[in-house]
Protein backbone atom coordinates (compact mmCIF):
# COMPACT_ATOMS: atom_id res chain seq x y z
CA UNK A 1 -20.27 -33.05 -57.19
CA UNK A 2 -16.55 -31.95 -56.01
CA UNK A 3 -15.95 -28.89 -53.41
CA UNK A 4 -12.43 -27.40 -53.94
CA UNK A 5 -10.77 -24.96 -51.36
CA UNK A 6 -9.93 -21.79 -52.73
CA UNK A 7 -6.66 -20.07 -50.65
CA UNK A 8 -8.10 -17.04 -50.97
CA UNK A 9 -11.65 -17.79 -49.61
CA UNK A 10 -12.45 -18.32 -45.87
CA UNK A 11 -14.26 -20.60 -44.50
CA UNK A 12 -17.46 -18.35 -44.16
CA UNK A 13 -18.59 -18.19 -47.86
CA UNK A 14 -20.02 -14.22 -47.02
CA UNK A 15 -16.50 -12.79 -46.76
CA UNK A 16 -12.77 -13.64 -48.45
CA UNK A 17 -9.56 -14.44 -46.37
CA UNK A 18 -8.33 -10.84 -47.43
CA UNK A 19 -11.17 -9.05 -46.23
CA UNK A 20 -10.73 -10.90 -42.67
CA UNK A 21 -6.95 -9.72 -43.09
CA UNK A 22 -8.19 -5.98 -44.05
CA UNK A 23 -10.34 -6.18 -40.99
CA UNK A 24 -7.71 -7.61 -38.58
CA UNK A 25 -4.82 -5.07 -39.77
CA UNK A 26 -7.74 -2.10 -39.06
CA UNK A 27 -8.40 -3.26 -35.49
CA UNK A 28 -5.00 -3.48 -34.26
CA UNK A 29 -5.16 0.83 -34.00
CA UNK A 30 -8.90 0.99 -34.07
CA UNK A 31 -11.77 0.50 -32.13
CA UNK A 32 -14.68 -1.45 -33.75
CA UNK A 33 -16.92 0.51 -34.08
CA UNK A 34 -14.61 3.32 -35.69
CA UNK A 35 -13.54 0.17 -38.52
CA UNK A 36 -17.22 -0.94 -38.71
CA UNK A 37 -17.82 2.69 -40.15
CA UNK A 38 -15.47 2.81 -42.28
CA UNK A 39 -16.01 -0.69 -43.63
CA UNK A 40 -19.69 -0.07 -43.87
CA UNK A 41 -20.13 -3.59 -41.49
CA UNK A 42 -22.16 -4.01 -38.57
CA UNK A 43 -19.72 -4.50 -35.41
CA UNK A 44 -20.64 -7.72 -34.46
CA UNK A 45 -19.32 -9.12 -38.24
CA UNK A 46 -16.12 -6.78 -37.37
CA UNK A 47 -15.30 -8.63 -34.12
CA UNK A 48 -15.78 -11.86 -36.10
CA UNK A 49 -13.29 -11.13 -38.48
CA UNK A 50 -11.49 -10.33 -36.51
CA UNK A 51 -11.24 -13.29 -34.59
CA UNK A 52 -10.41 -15.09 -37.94
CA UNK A 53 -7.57 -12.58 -38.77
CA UNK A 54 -6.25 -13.01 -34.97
CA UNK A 55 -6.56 -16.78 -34.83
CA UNK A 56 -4.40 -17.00 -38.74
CA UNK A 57 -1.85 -14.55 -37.09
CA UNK A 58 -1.13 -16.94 -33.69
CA UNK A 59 -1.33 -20.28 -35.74
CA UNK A 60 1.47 -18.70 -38.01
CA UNK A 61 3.60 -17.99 -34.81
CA UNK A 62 5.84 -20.17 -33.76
CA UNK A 63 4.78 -22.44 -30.74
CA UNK A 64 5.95 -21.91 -27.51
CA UNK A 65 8.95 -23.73 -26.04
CA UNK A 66 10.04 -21.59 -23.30
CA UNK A 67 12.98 -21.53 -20.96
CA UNK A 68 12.18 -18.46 -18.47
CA UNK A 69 9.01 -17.76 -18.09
CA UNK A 70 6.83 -14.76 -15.86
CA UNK A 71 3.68 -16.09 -14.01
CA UNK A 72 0.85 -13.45 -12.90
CA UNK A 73 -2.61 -12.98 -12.75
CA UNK A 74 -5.04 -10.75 -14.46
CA UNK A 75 -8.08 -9.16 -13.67
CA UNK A 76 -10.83 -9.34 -16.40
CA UNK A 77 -14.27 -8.10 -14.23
CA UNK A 78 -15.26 -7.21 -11.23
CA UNK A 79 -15.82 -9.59 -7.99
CA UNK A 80 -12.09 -10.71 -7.79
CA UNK A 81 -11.98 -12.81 -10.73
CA UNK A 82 -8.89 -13.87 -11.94
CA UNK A 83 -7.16 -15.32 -15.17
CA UNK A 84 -3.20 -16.55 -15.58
CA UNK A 85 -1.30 -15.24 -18.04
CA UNK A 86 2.23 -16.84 -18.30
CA UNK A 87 5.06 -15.19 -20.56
CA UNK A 88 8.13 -16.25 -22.22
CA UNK A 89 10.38 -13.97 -20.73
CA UNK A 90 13.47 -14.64 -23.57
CA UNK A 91 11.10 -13.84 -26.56
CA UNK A 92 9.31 -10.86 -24.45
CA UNK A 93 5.78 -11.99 -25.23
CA UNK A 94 2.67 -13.88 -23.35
CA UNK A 95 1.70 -17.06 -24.33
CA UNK A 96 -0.46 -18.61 -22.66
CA UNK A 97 -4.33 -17.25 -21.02
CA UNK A 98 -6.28 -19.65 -19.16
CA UNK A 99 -7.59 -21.28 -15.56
CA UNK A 100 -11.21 -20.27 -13.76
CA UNK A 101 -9.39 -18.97 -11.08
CA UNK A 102 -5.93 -18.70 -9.97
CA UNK A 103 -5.51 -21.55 -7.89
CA UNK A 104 -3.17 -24.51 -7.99
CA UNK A 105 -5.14 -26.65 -10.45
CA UNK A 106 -5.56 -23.36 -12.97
CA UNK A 107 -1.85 -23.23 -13.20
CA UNK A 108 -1.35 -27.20 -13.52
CA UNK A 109 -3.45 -26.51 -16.97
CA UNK A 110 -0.86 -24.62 -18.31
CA UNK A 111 1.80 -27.27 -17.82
CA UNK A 112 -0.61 -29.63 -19.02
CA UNK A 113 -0.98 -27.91 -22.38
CA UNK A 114 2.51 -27.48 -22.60
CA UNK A 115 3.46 -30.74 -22.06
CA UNK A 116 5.72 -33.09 -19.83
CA UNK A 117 9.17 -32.32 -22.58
CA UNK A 118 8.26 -28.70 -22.87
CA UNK A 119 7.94 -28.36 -18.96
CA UNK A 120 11.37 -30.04 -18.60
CA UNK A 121 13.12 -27.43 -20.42
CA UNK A 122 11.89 -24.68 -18.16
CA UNK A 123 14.97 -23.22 -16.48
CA UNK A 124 13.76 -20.39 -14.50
CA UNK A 125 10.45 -19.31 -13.21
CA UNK A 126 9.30 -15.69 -12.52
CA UNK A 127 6.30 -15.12 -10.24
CA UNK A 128 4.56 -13.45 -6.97
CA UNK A 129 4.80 -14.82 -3.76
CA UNK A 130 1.22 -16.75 -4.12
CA UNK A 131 1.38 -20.09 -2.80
CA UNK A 132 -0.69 -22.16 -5.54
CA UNK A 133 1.75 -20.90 -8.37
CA UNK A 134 4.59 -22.28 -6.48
CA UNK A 135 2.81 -26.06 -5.65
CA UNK A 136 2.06 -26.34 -9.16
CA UNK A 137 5.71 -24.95 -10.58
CA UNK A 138 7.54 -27.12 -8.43
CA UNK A 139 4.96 -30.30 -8.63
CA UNK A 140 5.32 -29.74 -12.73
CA UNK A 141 8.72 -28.53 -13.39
CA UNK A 142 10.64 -29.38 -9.63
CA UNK A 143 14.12 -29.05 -11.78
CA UNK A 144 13.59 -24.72 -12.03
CA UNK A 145 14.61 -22.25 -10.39
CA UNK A 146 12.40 -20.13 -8.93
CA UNK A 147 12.55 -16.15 -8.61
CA UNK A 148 10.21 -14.14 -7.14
CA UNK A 149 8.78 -10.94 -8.68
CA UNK A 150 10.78 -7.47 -7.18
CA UNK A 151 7.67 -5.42 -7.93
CA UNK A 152 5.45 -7.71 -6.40
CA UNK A 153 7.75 -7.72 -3.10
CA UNK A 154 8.03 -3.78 -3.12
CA UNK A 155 4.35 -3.71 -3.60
CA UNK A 156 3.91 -5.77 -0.12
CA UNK A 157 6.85 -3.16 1.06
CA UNK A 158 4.66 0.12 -0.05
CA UNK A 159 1.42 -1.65 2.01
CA UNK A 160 3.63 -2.03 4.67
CA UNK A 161 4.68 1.73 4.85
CA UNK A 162 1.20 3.05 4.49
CA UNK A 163 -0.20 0.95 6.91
CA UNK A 164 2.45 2.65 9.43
CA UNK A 165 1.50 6.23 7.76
CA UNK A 166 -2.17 5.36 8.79
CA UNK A 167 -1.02 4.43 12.27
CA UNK A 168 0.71 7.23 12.97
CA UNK A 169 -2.17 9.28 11.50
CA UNK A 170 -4.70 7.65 14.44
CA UNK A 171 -1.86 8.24 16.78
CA UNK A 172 -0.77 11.79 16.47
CA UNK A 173 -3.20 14.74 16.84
CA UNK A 174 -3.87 18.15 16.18
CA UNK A 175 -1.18 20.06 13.98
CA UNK A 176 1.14 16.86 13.73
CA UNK A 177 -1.91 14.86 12.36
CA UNK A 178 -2.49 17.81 9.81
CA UNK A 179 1.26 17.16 8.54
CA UNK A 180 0.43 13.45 7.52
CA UNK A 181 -3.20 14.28 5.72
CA UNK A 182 -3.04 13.63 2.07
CA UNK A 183 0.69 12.41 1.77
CA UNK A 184 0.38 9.27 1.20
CA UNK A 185 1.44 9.54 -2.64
CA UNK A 186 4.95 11.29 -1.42
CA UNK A 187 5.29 8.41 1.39
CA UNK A 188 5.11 5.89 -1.06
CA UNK A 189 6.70 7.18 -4.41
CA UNK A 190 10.42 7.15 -5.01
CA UNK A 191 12.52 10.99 -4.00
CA UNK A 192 13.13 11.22 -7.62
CA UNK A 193 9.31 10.58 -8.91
CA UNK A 194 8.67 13.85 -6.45
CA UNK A 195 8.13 17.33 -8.06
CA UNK A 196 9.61 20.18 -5.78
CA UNK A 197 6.18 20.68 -3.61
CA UNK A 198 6.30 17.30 -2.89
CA UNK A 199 10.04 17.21 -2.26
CA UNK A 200 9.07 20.25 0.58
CA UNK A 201 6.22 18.28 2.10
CA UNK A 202 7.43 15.46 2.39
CA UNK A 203 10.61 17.20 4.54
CA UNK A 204 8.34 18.74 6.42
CA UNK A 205 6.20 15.46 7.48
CA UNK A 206 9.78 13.31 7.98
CA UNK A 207 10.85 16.64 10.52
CA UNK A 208 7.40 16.36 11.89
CA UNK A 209 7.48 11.85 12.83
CA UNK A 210 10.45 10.43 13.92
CA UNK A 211 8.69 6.77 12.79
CA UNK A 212 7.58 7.98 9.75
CA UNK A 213 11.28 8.97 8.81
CA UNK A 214 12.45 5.97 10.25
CA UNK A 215 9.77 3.64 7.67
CA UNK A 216 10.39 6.18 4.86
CA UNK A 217 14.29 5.51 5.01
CA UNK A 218 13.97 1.79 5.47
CA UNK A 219 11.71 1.99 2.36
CA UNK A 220 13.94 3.16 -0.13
CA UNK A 221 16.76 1.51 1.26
CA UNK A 222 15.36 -1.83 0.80
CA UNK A 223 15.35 -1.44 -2.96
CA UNK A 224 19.00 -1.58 -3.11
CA UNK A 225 19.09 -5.51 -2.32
CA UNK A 226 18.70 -6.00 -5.98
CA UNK A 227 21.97 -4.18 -6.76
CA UNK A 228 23.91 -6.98 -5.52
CA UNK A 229 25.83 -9.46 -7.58
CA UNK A 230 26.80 -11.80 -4.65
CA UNK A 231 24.03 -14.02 -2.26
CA UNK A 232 26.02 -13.55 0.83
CA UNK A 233 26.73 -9.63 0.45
CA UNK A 234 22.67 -9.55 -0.17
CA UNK A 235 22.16 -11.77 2.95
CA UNK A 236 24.44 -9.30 5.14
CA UNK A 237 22.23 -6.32 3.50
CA UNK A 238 18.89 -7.54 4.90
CA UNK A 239 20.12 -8.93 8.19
CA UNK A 240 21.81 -5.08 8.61
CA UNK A 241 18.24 -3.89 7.09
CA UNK A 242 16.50 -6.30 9.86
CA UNK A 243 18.86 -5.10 12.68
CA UNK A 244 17.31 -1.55 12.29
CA UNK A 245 13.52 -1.80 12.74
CA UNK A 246 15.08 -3.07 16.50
CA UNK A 247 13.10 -0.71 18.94
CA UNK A 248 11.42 1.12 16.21
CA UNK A 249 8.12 -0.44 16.74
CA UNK A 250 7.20 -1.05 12.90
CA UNK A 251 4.96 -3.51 13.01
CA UNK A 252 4.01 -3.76 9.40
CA UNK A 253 7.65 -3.90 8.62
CA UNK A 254 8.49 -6.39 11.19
CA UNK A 255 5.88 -8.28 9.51
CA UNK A 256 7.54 -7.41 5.82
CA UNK A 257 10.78 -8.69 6.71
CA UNK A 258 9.50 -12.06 8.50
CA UNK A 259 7.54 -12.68 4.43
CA UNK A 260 11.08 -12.08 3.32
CA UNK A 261 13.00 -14.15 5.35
CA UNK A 262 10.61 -17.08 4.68
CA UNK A 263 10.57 -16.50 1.03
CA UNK A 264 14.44 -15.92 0.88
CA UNK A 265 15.85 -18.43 -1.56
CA UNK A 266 13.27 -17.14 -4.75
CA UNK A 267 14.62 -13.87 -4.07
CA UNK A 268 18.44 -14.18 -3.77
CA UNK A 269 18.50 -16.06 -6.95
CA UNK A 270 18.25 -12.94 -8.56
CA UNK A 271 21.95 -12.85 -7.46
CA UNK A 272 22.98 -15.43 -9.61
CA UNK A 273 24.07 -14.20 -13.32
CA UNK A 274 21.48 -16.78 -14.75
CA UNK A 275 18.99 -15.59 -13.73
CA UNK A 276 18.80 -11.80 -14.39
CA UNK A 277 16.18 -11.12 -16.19
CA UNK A 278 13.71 -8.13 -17.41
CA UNK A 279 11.77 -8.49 -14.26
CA UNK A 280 9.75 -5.22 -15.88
CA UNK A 281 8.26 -7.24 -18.36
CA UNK A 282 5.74 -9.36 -16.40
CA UNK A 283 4.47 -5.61 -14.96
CA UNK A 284 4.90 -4.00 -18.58
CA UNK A 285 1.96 -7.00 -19.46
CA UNK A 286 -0.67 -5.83 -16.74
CA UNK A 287 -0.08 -2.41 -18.08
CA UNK A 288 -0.66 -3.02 -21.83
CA UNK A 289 -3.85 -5.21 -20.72
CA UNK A 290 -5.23 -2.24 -18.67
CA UNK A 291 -5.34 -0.50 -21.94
CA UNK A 292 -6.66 -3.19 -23.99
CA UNK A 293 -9.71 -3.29 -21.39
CA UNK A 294 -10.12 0.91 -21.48
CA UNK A 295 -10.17 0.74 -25.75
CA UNK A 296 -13.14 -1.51 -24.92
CA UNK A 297 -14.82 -0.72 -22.37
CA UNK A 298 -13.93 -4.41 -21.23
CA UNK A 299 -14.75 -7.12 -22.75
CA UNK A 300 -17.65 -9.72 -22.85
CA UNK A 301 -16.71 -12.14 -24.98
CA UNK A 302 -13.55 -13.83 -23.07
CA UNK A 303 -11.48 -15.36 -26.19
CA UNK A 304 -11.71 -12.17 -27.81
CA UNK A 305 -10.31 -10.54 -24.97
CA UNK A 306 -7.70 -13.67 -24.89
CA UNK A 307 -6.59 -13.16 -28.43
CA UNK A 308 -6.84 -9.47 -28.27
CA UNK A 309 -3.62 -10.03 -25.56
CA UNK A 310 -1.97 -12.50 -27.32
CA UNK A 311 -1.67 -10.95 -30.60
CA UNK A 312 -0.60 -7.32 -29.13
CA UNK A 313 2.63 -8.38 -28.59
CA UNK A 314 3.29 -9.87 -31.94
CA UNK A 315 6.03 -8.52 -34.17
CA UNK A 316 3.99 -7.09 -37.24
């Protein structure tokens, strides 16, 4: 007796390799159960074909050989428990998923997969301030630069302001406390984000606290260090950003600008012209997963949810 492989038949004799295909091509703008009506399939057999359409689509994709990537976590329950998710930051896609955790040894997986060559080509590394990503980039590939996310750094820097707004909130009474209640959204969004009533409280509340002005101004300033082309220019910037919380008694932002000052060199590279990158991208990828998890109500079944990322950044 002789088995021959048809092409067109998958390895599951109950369906063909088109029908998997059908299946896949339905579920990249459909929930499952919506294409297990249609199909007239129970949605257990849709997620498995799923799977087989997904898997054909990344095996067909060229394999990763990155030279910039973006390095960030992701949050797939409840109970702080993390996954990395690195990105190829030239071809504006993820490509890898993995780790129990996100500690030093989760990201050293990553190189591991990727190999000793393929980690020697890496040029430039984007990522958050977290100390295990750095150990394992520079233990792995010690011949990159590194460059440290802005939106992770203004994220620390919008902490920083409302732990002063909540402060000043304890501090104050009676009609000035009344002036800070419920503004924390105008505190920490950008003038130009503001619609008109917020534009007018927000004057109001910087007339009201002298300190809150003061943290509010030093807040959007800081943004601007990005703007420059030159590492000494954006060294004079934050030492003349530095030399203003003097006598201001901004704790939090003293604190800020100590994280930056020891964390200095992976964010002045983004002076350098090599190095400018789509620093939106890594951010864009938390986004997009958010709304993979809200199509599904989350997911149990973790490769689906791993293949489900992979493949939504495909070209189609």
């Amino acid at each position: 007796m002789r088995v021959e492989k048809l092409d067109w038949l998958a390895d599951n004799t109950r369906y063909t390799a088109r029908m998997a295909e059908q299946v896949g091509k339905l579920c990249r703008d459909m929930t499952n159960k919506a294409v297990a009506d249609i199909m007239h399939l129970h949605e257990h057999t849709v997620k498995e074909l799923d799977k087989v359409y997904m898997r054909a689509w990344l095996a067909r994709t060229p394999q990763a050989a990155p030279r910039v990537i973006g390095v960030d976590e992701i949050s797939i329950k409840k109970g702080h428990t993390y996954r990395i998710i690195v990105s190829d930051l030239e071809r504006s896609l993820p490509i890898w998923i993995g780790g129990a955790g996100r500690k030093e040894e989760d990201m050293d997986k990553f190189f591991g997969e990727l190999g000793i060559k393929k980690s020697k080509q890496i040029c430039l590394v984007v990522m958050d301030m977290w100390k295990a990503f750095y150990n394992s980039v520079t233990k792995n590939a010690p011949q990159t630069n590194i460059l440290y996310d802005k939106f992770h750094i203004l994220n620390h820097l919008s902490k920083a302001m409302d732990e002063v707004r909540r402060d000043e909130y304890k501090r104050v009474a009676g009609k000035s406390r009344g002036y800070i209640k419920g503004q924390r959204y105008t505190l920490l969004a950008h003038w130009d984000n503001l619609t008109l009533e917020g534009k007018q409280s927000l004057k109001k509340l910087l007339a009201a606290n002298k300190r809150l002005h003061t943290a509010y101004l030093l807040k959007e300033e800081f943004s601007q260090l990005w703007d420059y082309q030159s590492e000494t220019w954006a060294r004079k910037f934050f030492e003349h950003w530095k030399e203003q919380l003097k006598w201001q008694r901004l704790k939090p932002f003293e604190q800020f600008a100590e994280m930056i000052e020891n964390h200095w060199e992976g964010i002045s590279s983004y002076c350098h012209p090599e190095n400018k990158v789509k620093l939106g991208f890594v951010e864009g990828v938390n986004n997009k997963i958010r709304v993979i998890q809200r199509k599904a109500y989350g997911y149990r079944d973790e490769e689906y949810f791993h293949l489900k990322i992979l493949t939504a950044f495909l070209p189609r």
